[in-house]
Structures are given as C-alpha cells and as structure tokens.
PDB file of N, CA and C in Angstrom:
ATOM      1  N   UNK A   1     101.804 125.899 102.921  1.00  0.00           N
ATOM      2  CA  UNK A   1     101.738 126.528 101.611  1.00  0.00           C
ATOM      3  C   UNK A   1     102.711 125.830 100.671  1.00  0.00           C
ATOM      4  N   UNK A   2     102.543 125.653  99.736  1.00  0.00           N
ATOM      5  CA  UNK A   2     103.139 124.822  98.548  1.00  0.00           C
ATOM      6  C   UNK A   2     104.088 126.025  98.401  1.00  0.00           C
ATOM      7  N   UNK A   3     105.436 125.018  98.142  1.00  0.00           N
ATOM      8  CA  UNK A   3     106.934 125.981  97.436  1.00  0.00           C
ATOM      9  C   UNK A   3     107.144 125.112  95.567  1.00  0.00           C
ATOM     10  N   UNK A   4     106.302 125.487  95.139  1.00  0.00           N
ATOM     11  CA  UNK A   4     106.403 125.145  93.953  1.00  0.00           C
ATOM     12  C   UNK A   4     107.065 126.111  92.873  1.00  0.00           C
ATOM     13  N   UNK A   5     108.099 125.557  92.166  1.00  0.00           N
ATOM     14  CA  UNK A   5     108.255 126.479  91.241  1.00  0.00           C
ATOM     15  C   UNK A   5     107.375 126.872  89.993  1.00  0.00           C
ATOM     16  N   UNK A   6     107.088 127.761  89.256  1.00  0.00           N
ATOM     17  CA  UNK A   6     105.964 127.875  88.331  1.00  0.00           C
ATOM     18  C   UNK A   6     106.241 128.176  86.878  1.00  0.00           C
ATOM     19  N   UNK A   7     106.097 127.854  86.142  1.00  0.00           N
ATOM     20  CA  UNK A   7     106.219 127.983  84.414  1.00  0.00           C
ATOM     21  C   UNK A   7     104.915 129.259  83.959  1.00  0.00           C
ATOM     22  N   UNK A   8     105.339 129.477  83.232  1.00  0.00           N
ATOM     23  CA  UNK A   8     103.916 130.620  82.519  1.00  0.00           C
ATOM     24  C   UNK A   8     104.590 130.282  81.112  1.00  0.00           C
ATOM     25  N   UNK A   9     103.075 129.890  80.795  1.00  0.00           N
ATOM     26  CA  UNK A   9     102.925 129.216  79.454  1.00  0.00           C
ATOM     27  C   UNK A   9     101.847 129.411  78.866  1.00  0.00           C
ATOM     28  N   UNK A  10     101.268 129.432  77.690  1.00  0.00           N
ATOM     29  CA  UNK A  10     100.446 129.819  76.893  1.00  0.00           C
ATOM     30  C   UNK A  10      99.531 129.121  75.991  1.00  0.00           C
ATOM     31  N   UNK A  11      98.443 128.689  75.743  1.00  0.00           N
ATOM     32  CA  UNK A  11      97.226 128.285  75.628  1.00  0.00           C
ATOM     33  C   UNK A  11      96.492 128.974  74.425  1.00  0.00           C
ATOM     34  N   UNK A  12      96.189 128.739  73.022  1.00  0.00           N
ATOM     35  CA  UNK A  12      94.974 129.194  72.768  1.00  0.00           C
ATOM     36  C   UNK A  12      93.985 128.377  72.658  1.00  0.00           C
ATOM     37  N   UNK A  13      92.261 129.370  73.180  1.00  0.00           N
ATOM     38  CA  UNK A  13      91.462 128.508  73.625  1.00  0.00           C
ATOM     39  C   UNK A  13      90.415 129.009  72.896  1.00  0.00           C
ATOM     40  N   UNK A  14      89.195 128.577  72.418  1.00  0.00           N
ATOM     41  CA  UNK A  14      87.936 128.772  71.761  1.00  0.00           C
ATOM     42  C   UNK A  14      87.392 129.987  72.774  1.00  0.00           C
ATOM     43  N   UNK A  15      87.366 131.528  72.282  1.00  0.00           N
ATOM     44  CA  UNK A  15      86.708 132.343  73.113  1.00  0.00           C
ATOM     45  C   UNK A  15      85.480 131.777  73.726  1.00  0.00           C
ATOM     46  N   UNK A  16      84.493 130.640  73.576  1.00  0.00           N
ATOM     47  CA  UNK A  16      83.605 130.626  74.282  1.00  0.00           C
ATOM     48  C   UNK A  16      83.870 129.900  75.410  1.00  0.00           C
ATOM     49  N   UNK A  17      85.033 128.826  75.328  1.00  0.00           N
ATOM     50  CA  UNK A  17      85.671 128.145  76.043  1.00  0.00           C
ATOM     51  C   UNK A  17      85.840 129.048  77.386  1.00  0.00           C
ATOM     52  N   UNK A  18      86.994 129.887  76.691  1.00  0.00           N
ATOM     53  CA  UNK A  18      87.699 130.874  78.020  1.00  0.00           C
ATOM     54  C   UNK A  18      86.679 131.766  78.486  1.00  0.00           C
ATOM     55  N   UNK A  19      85.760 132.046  78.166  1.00  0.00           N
ATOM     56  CA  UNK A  19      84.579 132.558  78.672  1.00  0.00           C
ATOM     57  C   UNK A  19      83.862 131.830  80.005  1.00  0.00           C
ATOM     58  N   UNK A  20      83.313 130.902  79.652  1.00  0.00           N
ATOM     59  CA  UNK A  20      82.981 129.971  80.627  1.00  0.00           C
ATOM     60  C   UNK A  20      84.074 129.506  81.551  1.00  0.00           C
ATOM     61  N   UNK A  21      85.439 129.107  81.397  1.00  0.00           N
ATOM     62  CA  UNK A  21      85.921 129.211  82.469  1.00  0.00           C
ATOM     63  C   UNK A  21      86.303 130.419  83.217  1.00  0.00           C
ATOM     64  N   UNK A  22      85.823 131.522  82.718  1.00  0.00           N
ATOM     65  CA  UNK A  22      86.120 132.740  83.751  1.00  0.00           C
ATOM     66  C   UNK A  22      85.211 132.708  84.092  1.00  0.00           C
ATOM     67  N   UNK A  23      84.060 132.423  83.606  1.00  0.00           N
ATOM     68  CA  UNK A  23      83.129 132.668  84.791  1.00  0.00           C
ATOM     69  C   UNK A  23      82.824 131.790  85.735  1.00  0.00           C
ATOM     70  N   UNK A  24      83.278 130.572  85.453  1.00  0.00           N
ATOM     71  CA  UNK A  24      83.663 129.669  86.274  1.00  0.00           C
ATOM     72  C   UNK A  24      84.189 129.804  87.688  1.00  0.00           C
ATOM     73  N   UNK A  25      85.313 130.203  87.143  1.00  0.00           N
ATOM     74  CA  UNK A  25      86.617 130.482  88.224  1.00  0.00           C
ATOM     75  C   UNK A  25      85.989 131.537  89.430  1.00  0.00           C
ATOM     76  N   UNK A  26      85.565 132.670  88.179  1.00  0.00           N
ATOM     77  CA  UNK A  26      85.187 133.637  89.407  1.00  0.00           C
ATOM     78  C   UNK A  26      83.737 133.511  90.733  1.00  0.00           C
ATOM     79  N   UNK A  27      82.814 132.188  89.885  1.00  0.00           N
ATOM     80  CA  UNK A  27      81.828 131.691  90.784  1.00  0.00           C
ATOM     81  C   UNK A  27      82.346 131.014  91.968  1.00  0.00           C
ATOM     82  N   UNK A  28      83.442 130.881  92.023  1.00  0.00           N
ATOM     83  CA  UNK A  28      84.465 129.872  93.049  1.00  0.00           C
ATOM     84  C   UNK A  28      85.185 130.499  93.407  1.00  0.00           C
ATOM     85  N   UNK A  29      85.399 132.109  93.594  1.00  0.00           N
ATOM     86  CA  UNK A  29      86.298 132.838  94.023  1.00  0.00           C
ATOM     87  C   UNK A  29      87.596 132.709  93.496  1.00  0.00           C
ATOM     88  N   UNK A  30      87.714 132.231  92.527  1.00  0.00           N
ATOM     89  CA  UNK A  30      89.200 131.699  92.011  1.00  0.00           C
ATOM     90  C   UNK A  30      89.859 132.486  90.861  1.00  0.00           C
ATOM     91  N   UNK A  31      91.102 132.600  91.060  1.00  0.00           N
ATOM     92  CA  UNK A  31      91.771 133.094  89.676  1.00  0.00           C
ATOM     93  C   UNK A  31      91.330 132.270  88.482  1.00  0.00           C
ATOM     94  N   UNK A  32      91.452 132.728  87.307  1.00  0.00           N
ATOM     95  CA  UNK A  32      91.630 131.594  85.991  1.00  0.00           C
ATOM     96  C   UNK A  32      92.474 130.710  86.512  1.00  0.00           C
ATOM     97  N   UNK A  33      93.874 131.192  86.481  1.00  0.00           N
ATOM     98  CA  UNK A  33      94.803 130.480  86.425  1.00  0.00           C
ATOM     99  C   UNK A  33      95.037 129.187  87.543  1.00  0.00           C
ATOM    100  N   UNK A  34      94.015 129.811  88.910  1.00  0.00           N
ATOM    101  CA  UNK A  34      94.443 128.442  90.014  1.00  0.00           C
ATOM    102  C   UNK A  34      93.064 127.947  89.528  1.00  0.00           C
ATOM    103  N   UNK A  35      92.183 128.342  89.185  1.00  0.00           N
ATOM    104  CA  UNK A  35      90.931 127.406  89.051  1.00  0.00           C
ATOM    105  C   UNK A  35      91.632 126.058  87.675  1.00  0.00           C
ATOM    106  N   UNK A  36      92.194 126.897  86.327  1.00  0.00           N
ATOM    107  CA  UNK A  36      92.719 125.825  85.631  1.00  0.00           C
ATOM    108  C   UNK A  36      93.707 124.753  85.772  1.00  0.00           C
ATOM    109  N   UNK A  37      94.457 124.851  86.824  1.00  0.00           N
ATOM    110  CA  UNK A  37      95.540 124.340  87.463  1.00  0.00           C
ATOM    111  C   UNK A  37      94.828 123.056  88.053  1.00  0.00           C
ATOM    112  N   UNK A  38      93.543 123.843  89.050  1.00  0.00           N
ATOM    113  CA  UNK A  38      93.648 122.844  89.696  1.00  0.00           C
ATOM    114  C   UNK A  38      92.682 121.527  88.881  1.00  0.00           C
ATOM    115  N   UNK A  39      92.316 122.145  87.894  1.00  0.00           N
ATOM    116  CA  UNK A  39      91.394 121.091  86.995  1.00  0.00           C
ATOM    117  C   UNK A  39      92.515 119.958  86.163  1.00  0.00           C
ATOM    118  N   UNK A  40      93.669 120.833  86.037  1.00  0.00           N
ATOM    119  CA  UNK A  40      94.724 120.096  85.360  1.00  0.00           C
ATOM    120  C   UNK A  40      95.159 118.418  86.614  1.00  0.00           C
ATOM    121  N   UNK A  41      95.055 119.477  87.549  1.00  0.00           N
ATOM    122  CA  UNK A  41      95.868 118.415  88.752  1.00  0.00           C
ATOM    123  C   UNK A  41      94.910 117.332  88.713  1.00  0.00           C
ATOM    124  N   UNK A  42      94.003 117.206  88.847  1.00  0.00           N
ATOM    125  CA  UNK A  42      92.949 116.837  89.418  1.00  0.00           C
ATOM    126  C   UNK A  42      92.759 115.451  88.075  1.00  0.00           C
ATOM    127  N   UNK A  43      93.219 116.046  86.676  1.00  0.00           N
ATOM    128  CA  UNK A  43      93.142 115.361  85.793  1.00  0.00           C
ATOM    129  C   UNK A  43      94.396 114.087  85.496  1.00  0.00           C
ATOM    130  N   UNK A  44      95.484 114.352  86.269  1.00  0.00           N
ATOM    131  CA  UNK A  44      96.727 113.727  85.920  1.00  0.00           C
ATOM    132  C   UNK A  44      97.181 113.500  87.404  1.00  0.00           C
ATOM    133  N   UNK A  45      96.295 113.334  88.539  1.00  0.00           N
ATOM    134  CA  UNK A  45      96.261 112.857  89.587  1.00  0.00           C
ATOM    135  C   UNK A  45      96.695 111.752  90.033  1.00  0.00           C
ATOM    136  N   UNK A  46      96.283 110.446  89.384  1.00  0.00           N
ATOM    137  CA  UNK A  46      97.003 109.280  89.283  1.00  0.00           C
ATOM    138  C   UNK A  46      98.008 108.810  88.616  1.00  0.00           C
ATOM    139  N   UNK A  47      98.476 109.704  88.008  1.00  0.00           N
ATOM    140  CA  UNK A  47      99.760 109.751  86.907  1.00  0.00           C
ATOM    141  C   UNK A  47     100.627 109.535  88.094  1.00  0.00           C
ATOM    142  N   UNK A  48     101.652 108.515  87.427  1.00  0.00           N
ATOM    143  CA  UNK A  48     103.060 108.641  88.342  1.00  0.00           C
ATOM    144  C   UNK A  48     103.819 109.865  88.164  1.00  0.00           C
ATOM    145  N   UNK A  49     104.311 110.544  89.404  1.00  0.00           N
ATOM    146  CA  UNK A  49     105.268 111.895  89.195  1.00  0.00           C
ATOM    147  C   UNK A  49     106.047 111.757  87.632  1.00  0.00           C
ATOM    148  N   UNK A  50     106.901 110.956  88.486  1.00  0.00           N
ATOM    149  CA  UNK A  50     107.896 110.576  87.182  1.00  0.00           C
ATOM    150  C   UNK A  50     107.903 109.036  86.833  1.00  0.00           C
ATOM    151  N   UNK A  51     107.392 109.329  85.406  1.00  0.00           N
ATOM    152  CA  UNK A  51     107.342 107.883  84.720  1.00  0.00           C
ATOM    153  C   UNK A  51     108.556 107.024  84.079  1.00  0.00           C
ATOM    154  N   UNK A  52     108.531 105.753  84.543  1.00  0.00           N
ATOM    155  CA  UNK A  52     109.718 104.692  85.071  1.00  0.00           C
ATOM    156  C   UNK A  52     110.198 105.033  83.508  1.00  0.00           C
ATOM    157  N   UNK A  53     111.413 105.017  83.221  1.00  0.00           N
ATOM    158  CA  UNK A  53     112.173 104.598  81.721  1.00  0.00           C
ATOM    159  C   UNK A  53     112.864 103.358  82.066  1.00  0.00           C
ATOM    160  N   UNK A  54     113.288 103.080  80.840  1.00  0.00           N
ATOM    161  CA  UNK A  54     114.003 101.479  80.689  1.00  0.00           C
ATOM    162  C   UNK A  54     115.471 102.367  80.312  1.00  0.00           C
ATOM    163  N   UNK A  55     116.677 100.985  80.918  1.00  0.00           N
ATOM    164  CA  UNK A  55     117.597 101.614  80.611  1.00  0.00           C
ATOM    165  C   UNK A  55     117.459 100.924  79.258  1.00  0.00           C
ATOM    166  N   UNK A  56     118.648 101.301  78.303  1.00  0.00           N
ATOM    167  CA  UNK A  56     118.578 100.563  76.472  1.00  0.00           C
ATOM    168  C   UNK A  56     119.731  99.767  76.895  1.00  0.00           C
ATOM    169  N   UNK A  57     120.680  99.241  77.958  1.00  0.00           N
ATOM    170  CA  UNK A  57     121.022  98.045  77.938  1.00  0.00           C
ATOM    171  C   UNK A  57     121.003  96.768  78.501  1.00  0.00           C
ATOM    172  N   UNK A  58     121.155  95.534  77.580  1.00  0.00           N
ATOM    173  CA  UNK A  58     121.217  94.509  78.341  1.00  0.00           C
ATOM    174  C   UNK A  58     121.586  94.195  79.889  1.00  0.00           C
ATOM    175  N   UNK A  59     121.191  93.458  80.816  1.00  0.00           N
ATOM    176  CA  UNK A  59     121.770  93.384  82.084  1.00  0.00           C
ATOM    177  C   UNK A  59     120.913  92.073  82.517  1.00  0.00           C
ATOM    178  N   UNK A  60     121.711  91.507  83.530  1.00  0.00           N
ATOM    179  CA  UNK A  60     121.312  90.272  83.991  1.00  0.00           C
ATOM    180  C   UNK A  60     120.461  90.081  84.557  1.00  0.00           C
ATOM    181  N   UNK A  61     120.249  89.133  85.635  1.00  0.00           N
ATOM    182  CA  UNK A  61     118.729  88.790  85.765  1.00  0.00           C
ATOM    183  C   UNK A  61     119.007  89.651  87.749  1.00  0.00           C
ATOM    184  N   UNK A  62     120.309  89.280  87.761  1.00  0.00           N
ATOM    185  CA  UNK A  62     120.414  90.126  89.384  1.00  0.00           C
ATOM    186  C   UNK A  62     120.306  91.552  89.313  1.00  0.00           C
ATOM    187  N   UNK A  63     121.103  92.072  88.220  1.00  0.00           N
ATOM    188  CA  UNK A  63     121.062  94.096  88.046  1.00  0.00           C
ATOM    189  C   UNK A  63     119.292  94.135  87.886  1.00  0.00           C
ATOM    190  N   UNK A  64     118.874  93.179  87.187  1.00  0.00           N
ATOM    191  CA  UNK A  64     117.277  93.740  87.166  1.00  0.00           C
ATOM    192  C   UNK A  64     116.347  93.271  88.492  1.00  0.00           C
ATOM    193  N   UNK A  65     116.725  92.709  89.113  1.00  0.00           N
ATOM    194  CA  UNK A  65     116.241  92.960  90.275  1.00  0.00           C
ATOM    195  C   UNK A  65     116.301  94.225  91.460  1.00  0.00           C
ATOM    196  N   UNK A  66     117.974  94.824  91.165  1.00  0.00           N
ATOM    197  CA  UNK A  66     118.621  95.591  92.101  1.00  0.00           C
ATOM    198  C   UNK A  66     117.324  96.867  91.120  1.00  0.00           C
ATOM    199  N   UNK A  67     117.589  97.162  89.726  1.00  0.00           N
ATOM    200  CA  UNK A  67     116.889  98.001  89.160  1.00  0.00           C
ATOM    201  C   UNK A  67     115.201  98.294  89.589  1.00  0.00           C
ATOM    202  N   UNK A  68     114.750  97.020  89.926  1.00  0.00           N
ATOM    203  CA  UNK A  68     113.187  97.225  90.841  1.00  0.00           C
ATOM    204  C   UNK A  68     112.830  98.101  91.842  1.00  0.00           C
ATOM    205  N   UNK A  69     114.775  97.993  92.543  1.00  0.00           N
ATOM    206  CA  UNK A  69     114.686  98.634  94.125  1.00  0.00           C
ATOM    207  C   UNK A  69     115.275 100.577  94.239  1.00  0.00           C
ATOM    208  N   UNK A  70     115.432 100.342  92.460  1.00  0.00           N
ATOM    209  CA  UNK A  70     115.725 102.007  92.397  1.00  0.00           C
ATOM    210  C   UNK A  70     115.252 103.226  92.223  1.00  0.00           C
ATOM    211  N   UNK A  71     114.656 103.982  92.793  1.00  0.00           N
ATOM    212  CA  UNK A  71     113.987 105.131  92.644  1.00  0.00           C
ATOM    213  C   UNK A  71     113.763 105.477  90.911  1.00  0.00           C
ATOM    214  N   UNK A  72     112.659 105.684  90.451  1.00  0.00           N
ATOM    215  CA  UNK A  72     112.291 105.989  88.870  1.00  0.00           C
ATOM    216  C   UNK A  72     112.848 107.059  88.712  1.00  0.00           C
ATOM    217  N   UNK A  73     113.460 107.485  87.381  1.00  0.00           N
ATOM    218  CA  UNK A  73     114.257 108.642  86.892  1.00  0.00           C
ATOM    219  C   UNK A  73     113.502 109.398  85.475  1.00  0.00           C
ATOM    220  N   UNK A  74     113.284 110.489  85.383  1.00  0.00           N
ATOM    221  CA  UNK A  74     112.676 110.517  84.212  1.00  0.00           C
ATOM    222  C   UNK A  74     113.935 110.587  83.011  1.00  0.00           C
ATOM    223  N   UNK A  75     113.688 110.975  82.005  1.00  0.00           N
ATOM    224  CA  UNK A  75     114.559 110.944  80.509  1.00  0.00           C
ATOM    225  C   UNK A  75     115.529 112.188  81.394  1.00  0.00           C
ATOM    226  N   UNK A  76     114.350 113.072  81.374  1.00  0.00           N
ATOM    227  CA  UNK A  76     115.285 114.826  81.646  1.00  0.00           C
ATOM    228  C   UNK A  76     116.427 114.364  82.616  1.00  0.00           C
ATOM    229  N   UNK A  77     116.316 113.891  83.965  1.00  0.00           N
ATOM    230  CA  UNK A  77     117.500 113.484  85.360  1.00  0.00           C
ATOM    231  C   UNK A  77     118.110 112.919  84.047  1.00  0.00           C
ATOM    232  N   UNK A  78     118.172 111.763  83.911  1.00  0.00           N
ATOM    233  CA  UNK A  78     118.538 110.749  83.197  1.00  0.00           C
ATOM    234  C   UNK A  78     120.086 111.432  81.939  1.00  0.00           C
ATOM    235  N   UNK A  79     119.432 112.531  80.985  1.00  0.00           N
ATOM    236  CA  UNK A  79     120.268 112.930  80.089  1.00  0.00           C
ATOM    237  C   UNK A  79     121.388 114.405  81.289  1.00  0.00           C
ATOM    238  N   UNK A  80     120.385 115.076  82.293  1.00  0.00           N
ATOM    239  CA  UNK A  80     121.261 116.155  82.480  1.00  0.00           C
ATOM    240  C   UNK A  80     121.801 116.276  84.107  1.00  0.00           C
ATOM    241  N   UNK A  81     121.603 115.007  85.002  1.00  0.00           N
ATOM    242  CA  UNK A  81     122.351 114.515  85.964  1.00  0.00           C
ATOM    243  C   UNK A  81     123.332 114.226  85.649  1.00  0.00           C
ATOM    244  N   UNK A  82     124.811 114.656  86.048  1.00  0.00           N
ATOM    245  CA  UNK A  82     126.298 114.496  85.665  1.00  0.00           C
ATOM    246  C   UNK A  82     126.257 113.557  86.644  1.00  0.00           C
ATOM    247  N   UNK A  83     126.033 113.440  87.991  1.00  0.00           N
ATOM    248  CA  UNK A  83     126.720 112.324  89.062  1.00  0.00           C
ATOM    249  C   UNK A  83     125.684 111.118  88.746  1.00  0.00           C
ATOM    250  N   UNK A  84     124.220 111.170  88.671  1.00  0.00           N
ATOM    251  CA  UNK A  84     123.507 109.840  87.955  1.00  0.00           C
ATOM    252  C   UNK A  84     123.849 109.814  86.573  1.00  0.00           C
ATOM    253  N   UNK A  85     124.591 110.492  86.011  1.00  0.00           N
ATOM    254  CA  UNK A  85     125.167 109.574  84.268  1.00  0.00           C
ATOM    255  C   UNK A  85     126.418 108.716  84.939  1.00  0.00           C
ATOM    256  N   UNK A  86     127.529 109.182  85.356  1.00  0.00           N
ATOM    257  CA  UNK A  86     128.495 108.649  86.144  1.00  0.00           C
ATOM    258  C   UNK A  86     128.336 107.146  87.022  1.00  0.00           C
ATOM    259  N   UNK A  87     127.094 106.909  87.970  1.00  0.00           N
ATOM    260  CA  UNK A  87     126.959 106.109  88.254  1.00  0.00           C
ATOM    261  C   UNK A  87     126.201 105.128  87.378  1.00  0.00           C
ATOM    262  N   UNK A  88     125.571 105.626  86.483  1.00  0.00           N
ATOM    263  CA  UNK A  88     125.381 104.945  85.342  1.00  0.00           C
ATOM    264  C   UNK A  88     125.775 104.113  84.372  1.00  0.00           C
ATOM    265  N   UNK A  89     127.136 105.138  84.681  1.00  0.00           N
ATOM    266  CA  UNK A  89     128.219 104.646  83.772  1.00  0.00           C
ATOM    267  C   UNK A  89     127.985 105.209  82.211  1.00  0.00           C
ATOM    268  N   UNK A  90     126.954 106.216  81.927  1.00  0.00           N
ATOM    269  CA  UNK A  90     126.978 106.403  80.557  1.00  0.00           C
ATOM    270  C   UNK A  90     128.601 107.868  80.122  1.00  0.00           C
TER     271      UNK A  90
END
C-alpha cells in the first residue's frame, strides 16, 4: 500500500466535465478523486520526479563532471535544505 502524503486542493471544472467524470469513476468502481489521480499519474508518468536545476555559478570543467554524478535537487530542497545549502556553500 502506498504511504503517500496527500494535499486537498481544488479545481473548478465545466459541470458537464465533472459530470462525466463521475460517471466515469463510478463505472470503474472508483472514487472521483482516485479515478482523477490516477488519470493525472498516468499523464506525467514520464516526467522526471524531480527536475534537474542548474546551479547559477560558474565552475570548472572537473566540479561539472562530479555535478553529473549528483543526485537532482529540485528549487524547493535547494532554497529550504539547511545542511544541502551548507554543502553548497550558499
């Protein structure tokens, strides 16, 4: 079973829209909400989790190699990680 944490967030949608996906959902035994989920997933599937950023400074041709071999960080880690700003050096 997935330990995901969950957001509830809000949507307005063309009543005929949300119509059809309820009846959707419920032809599939499904909630709205996991039937739309999983249409979401399904849509951003090949998306990388977290998409690579550039750092904004210069560095040599060896740090950008070592940088190839480092796990991708998004903006969010990036600004509110205290021990990855530190090793950062920002």
């Amino acid at each position: 079973m997935e330990n995901t944490r969950r957001i509830q967030t809000a949507f307005r949608l063309e009543e005929s829209l949300l119509n059809r996906l309820k009846s959707k959902a419920k032809r599939q035994n499904k909630s709205l909400n996991n039937y739309v989920e999983a249409l979401l997933k399904e849509d951003v599937r090949d998306e990388p989790l977290y998409p690579k950023v550039s750092f904004p400074i210069p560095h040599s041709a060896r740090v950008s190699r070592m940088l190839d071999i480092l796990p991708d960080f998004t903006e969010e880690e990036l600004k509110t990680d205290e021990k990855l700003a530190y090793i950062l050096g920002k």
